[in-house]
N, C-alpha and C. Protein backbone atom coordinates (compact mmCIF):
# COMPACT_ATOMS: atom_id res chain seq x y z
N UNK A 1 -21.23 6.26 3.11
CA UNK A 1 -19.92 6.01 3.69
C UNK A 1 -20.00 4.82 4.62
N UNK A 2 -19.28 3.94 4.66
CA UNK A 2 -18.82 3.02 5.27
C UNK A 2 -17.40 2.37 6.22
N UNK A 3 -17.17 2.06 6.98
CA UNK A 3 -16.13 1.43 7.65
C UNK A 3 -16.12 -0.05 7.46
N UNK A 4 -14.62 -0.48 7.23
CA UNK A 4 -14.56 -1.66 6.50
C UNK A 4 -14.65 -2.64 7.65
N UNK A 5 -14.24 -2.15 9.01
CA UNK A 5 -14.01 -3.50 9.93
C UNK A 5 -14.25 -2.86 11.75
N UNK A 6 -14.81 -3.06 12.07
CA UNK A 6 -14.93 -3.34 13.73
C UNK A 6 -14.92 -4.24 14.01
N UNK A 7 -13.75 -4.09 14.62
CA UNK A 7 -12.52 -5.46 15.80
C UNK A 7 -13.00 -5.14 17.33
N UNK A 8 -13.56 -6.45 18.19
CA UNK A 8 -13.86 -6.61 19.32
C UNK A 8 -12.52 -7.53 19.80
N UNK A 9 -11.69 -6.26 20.61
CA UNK A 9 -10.16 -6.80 20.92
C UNK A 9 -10.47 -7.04 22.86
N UNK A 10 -9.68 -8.00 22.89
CA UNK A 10 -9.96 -8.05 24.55
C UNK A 10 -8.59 -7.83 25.60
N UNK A 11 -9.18 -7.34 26.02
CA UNK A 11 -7.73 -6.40 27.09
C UNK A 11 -7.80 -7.23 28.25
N UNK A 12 -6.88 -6.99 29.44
CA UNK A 12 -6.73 -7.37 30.74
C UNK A 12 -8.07 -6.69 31.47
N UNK A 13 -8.56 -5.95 30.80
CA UNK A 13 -10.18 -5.82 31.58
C UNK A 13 -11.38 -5.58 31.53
N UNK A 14 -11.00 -6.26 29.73
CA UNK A 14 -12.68 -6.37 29.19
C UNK A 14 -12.28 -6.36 28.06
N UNK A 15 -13.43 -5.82 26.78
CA UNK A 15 -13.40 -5.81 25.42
C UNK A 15 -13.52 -4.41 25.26
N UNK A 16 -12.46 -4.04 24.37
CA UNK A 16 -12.69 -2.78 23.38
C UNK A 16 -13.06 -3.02 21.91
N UNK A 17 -13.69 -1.90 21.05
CA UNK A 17 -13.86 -1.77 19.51
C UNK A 17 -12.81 -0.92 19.28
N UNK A 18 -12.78 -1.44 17.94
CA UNK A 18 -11.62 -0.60 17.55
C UNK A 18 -12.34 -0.58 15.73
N UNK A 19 -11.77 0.03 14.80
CA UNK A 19 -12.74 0.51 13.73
C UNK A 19 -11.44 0.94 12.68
N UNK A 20 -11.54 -0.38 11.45
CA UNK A 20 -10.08 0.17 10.40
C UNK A 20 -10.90 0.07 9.26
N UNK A 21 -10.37 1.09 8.75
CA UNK A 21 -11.01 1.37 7.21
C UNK A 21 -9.99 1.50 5.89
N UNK A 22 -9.97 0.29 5.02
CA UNK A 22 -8.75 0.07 4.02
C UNK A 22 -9.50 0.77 2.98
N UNK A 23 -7.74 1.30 2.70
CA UNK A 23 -8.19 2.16 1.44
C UNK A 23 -6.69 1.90 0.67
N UNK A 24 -6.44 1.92 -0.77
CA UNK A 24 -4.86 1.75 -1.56
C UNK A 24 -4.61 2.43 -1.10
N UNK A 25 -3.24 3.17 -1.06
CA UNK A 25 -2.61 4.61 -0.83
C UNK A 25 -2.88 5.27 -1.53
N UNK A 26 -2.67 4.86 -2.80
CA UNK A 26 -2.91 5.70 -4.47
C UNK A 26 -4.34 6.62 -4.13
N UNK A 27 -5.11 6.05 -3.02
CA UNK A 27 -6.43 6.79 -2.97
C UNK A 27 -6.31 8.09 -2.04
N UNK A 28 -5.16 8.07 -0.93
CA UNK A 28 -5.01 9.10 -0.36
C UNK A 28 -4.66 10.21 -0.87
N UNK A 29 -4.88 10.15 -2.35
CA UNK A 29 -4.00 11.50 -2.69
C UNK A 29 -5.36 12.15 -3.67
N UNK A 30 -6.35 11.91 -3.20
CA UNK A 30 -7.38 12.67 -3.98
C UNK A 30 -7.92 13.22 -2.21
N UNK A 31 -8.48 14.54 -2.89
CA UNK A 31 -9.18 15.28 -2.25
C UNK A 31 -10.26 15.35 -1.59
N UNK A 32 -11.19 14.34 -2.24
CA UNK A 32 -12.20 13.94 -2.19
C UNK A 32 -12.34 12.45 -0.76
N UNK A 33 -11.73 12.01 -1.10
CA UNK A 33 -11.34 10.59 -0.09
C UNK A 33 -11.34 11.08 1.40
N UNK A 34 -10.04 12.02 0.85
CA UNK A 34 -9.36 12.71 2.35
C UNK A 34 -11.06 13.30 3.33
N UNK A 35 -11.50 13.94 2.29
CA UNK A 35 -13.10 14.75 2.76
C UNK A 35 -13.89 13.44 3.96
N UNK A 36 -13.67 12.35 3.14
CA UNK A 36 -15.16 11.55 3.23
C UNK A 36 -14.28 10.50 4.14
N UNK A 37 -13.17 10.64 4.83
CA UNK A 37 -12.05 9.93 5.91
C UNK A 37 -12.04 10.81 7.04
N UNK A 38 -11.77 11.80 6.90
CA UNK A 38 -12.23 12.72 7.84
C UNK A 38 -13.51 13.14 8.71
N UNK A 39 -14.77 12.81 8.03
CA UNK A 39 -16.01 12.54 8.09
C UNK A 39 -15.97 11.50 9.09
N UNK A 40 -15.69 10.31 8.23
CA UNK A 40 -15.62 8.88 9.17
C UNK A 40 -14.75 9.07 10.76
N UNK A 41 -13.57 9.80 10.27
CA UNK A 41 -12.83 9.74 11.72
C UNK A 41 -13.33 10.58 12.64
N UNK A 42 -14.29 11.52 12.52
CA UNK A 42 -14.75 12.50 13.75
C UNK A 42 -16.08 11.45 13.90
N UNK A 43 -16.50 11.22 13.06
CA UNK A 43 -18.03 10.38 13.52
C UNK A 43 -17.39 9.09 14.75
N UNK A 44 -16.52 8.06 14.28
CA UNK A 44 -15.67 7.01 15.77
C UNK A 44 -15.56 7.89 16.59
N UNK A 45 -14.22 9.01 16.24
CA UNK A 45 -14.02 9.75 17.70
C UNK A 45 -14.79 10.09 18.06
N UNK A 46 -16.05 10.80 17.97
CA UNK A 46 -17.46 11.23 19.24
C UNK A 46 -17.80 10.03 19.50
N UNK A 47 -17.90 8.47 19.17
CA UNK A 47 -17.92 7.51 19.44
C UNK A 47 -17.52 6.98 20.54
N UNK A 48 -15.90 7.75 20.76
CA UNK A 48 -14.59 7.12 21.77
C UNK A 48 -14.39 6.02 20.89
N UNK A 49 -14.05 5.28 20.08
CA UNK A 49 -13.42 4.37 19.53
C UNK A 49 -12.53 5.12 18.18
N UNK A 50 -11.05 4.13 18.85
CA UNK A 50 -10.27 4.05 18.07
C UNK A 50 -10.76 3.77 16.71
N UNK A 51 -10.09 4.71 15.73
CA UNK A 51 -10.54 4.47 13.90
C UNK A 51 -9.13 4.91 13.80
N UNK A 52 -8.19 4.11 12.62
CA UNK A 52 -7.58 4.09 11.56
C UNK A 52 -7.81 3.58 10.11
N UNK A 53 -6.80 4.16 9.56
CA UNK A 53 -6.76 3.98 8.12
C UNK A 53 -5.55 2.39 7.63
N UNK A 54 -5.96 1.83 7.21
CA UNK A 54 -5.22 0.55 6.47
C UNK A 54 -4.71 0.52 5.47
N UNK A 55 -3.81 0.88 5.06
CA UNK A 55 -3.22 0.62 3.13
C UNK A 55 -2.85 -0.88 3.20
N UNK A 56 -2.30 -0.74 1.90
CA UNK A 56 -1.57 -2.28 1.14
C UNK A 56 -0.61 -1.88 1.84
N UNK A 57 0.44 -1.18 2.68
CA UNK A 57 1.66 -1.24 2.91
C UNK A 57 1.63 -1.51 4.23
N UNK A 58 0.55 -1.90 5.00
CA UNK A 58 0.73 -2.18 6.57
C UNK A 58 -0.07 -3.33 6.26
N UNK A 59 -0.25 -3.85 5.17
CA UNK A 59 -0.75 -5.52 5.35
C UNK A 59 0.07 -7.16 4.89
N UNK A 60 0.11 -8.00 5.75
CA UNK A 60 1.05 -8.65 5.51
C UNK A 60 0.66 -9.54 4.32
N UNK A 61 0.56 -10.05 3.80
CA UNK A 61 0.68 -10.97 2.62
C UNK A 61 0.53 -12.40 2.88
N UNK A 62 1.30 -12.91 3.76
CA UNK A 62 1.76 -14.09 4.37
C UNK A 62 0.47 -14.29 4.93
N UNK A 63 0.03 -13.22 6.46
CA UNK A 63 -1.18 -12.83 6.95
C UNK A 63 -2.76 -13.49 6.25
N UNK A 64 -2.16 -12.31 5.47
CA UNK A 64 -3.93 -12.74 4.66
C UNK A 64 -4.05 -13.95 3.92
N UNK A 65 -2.88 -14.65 3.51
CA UNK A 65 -3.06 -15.95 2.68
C UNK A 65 -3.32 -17.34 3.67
N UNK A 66 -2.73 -16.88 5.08
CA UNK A 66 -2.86 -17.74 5.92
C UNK A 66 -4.49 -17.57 6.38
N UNK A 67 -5.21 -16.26 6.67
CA UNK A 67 -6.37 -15.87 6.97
C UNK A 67 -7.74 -16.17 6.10
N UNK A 68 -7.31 -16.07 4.93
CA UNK A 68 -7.92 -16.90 3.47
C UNK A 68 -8.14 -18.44 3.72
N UNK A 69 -6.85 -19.02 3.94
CA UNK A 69 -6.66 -20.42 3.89
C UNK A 69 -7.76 -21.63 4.85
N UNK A 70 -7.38 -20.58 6.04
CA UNK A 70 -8.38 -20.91 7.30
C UNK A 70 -9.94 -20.86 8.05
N UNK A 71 -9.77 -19.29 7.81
CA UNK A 71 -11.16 -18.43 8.21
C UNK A 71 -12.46 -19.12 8.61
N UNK A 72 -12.56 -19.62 6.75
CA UNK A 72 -14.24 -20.47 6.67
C UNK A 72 -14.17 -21.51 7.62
N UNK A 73 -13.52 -22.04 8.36
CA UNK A 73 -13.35 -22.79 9.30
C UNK A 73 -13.81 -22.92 10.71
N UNK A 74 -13.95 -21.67 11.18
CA UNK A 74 -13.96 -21.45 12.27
C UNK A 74 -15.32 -22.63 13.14
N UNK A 75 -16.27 -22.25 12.37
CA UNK A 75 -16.98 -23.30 12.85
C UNK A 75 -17.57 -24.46 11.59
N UNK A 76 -17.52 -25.76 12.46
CA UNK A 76 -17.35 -27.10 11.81
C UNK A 76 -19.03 -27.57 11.95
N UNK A 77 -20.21 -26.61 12.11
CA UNK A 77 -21.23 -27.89 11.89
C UNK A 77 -21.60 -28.08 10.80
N UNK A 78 -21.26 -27.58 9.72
CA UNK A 78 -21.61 -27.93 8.38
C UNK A 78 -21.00 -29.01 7.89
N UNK A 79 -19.78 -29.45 8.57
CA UNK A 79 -18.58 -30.26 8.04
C UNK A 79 -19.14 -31.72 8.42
N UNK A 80 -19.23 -31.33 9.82
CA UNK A 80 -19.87 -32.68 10.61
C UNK A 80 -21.01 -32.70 12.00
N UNK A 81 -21.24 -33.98 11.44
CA UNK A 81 -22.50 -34.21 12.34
C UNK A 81 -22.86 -33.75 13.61
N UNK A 82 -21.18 -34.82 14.09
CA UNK A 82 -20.78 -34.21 15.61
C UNK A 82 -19.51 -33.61 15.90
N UNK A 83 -19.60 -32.30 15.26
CA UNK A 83 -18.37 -31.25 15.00
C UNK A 83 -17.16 -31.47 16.65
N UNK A 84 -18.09 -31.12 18.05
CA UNK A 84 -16.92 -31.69 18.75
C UNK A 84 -16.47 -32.54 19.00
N UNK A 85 -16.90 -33.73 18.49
CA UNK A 85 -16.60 -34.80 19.07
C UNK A 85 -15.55 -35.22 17.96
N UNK A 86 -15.63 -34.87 17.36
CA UNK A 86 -15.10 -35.44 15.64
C UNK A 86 -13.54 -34.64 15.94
N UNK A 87 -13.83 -32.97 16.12
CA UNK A 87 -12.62 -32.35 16.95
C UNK A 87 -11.68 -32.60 17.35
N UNK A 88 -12.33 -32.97 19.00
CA UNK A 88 -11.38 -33.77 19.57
C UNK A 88 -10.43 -34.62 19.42
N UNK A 89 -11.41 -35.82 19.32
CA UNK A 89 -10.50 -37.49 18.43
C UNK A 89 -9.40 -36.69 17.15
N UNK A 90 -9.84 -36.28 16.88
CA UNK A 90 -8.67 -35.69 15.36
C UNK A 90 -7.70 -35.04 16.36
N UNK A 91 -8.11 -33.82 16.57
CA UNK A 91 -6.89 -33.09 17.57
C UNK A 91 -5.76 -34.11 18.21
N UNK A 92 -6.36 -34.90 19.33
CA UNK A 92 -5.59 -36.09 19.92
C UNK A 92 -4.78 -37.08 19.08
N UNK A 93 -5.00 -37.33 17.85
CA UNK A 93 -4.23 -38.23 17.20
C UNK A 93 -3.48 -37.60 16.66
N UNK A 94 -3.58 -35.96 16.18
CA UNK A 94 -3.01 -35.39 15.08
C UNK A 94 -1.19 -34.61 16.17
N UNK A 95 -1.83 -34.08 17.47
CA UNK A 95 -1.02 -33.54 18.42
C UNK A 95 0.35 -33.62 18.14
N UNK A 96 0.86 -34.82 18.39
CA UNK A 96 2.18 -35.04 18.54
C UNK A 96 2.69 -35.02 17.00
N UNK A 97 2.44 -35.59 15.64
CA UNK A 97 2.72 -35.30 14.79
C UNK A 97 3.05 -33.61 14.57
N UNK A 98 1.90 -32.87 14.76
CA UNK A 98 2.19 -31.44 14.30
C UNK A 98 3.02 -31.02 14.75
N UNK A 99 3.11 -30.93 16.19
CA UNK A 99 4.38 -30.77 17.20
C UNK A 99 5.38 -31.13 16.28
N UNK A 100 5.71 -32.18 16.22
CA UNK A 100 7.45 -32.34 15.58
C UNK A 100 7.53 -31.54 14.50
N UNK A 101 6.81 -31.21 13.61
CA UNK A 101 6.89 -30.08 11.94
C UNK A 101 7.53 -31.14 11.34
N UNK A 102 7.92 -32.48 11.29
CA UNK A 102 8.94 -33.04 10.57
C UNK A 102 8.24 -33.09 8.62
N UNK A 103 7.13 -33.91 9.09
CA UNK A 103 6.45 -33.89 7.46
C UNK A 103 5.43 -32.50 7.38
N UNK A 104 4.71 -32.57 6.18
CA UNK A 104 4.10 -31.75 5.63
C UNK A 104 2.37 -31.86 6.42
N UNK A 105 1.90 -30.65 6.71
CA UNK A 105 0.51 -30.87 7.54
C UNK A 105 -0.30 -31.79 6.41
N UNK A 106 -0.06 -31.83 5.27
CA UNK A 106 -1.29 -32.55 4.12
C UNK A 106 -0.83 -34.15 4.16
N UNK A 107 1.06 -34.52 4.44
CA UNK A 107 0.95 -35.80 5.04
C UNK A 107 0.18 -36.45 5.79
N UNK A 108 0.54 -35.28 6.81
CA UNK A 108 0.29 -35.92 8.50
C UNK A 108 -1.91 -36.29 8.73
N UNK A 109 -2.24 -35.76 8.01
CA UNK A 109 -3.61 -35.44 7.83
C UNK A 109 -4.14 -36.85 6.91
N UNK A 110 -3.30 -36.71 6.26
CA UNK A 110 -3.63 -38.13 5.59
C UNK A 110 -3.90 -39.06 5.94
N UNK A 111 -2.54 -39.29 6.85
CA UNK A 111 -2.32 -40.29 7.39
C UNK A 111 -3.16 -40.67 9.02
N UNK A 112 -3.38 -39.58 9.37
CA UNK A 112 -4.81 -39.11 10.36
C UNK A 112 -6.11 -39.89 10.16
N UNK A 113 -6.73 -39.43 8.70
CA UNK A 113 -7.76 -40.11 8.47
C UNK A 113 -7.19 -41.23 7.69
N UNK A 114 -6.85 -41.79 7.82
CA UNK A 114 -6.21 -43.35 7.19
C UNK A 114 -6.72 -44.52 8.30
N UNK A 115 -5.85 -43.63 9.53
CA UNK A 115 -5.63 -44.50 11.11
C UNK A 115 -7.00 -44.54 11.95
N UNK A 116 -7.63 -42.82 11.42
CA UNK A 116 -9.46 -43.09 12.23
C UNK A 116 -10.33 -43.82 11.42
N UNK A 117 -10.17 -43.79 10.14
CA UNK A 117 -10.81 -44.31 9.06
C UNK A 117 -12.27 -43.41 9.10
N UNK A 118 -11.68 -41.85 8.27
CA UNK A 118 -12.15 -41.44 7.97
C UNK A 118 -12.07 -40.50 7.06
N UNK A 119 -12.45 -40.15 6.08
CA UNK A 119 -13.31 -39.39 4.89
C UNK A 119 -11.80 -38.61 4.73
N UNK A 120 -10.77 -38.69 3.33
CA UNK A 120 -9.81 -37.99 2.65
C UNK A 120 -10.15 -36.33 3.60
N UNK A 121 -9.44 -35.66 4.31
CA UNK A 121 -9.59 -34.31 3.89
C UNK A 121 -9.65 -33.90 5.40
N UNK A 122 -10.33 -34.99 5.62
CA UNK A 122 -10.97 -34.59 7.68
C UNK A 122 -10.20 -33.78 8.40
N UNK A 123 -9.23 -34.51 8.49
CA UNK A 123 -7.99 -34.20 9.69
C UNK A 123 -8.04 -32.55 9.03
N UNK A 124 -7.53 -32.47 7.31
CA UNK A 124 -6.71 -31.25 7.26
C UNK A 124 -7.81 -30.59 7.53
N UNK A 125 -8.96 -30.99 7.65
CA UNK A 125 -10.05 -29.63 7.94
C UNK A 125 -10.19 -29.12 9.40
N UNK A 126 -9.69 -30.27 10.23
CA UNK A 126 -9.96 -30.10 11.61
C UNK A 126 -8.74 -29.47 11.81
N UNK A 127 -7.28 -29.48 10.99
CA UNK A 127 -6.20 -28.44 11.54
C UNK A 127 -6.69 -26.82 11.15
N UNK A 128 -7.29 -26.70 10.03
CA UNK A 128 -7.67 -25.45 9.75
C UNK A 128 -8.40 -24.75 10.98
N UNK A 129 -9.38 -25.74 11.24
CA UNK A 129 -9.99 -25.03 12.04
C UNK A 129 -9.77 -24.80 13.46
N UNK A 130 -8.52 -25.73 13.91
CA UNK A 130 -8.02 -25.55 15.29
C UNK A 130 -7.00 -24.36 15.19
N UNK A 131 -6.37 -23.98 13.70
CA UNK A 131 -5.97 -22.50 13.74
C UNK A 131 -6.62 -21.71 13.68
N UNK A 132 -8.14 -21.56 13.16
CA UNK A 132 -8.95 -20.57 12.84
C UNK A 132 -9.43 -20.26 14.31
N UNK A 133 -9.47 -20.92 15.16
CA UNK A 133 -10.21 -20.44 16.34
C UNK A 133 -8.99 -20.67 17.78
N UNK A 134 -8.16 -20.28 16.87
CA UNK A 134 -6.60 -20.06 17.99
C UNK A 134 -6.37 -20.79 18.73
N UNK A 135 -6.52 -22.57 18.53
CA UNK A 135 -6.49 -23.41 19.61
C UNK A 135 -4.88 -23.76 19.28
N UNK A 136 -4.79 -23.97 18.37
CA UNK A 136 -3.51 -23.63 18.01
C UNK A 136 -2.86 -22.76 17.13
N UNK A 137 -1.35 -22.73 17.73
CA UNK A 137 -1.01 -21.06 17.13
C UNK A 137 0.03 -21.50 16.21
N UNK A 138 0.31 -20.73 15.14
CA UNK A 138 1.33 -21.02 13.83
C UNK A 138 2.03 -19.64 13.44
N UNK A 139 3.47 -19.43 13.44
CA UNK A 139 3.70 -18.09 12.92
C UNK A 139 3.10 -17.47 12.01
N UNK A 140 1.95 -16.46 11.95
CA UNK A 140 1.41 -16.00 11.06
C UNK A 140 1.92 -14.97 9.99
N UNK A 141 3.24 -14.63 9.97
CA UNK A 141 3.72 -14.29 9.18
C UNK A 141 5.06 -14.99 8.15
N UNK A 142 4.51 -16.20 8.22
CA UNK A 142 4.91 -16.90 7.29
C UNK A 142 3.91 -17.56 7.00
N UNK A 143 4.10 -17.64 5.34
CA UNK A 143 2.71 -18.41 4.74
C UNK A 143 2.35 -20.13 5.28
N UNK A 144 1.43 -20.73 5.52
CA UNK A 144 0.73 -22.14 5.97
C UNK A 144 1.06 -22.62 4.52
N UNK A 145 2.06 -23.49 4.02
CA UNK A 145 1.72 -24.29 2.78
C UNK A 145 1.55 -25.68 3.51
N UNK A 146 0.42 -26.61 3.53
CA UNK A 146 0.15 -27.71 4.09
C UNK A 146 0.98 -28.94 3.17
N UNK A 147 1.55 -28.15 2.05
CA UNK A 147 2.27 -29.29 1.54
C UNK A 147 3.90 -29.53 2.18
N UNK A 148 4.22 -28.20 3.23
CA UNK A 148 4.94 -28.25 3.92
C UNK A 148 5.08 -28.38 5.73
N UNK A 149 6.36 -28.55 6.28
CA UNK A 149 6.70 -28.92 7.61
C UNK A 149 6.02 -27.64 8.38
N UNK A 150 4.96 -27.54 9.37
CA UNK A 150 4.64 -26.13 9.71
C UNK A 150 4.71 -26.78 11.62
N UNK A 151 5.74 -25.71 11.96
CA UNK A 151 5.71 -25.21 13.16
C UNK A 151 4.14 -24.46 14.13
N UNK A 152 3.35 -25.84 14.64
CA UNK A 152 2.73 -25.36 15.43
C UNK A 152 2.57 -25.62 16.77
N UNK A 153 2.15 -24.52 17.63
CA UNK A 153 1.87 -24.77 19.50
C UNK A 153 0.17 -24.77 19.16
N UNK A 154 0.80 -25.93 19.91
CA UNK A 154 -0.74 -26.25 20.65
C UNK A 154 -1.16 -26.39 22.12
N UNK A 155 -2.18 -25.81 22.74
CA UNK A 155 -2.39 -25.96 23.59
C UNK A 155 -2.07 -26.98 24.95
């Protein structure tokens, strides 16, 4: 038996775990599941950590395609040499463009590494990853199409 996810969430006065385990719904209706969920949920609770259950019907769609899109991102030293420095300079040129949402993030990115004169792709990699690590925030329940105008805050 296994648990699919422990989340280190941070409160106004520290970090809690918390512990979700996805399963279809279609699976809640065997007998057997229920056995081996029950198992799992008394083993967290003597724990003290919160455990729930996850279906397809409490997951957003939008969510996970945006979470897909981004994720591998989070950290850039594979990408580049000098991941913050490279960061930065992108962030700073890219800022005020994203702010307005007027063109599409795969424009504006373009046109990013056009102006630093650098490598097709850069910029949009450095927006991924300034969402992947919440520097900037994007409604996450609407899907990221970079071929479109996307509403983001940035820091």
């Amino acid at each position: 038996m296994t648990s699919d996810f422990v989340i280190s969430v941070r409160n106004g006065t520290g970090t809690i775990e918390q512990v979700r385990t996805v399963k279809p719904s279609k699976d809640l209706a065997s007998e057997r599941t229920l056995e081996k969920l029950e198992i799992e949920r008394r083993f967290w609770q003597a724990q003290k950590i919160d455990w729930r259950i996850v279906t397809e019907q409490e997951i957003s769609i939008p969510l996970v395609k945006n979470v897909k899109w981004f994720h591998a991102y989070q950290e850039l030293k594979n990408y580049f040499e000098d991941a913050d420095n490279t960061v930065k300079r992108i962030e700073r040129a890219l800022v005020e463009d994203v702010k307005d949402a007027k063109m599409p993030l795969s424009t504006i990115a373009v046109a990013c590494d056009d102006r630093l004169g650098q490598r097709e792709g850069t910029s949009l990699t450095v927006i991924r990853h300034l969402l992947a690590t919440r520097r900037w925030k994007a409604d996450m329940s609407t899907e990221i199409d970079p071929c479109q105008g996307v509403k983001i805050a940035t820091a």
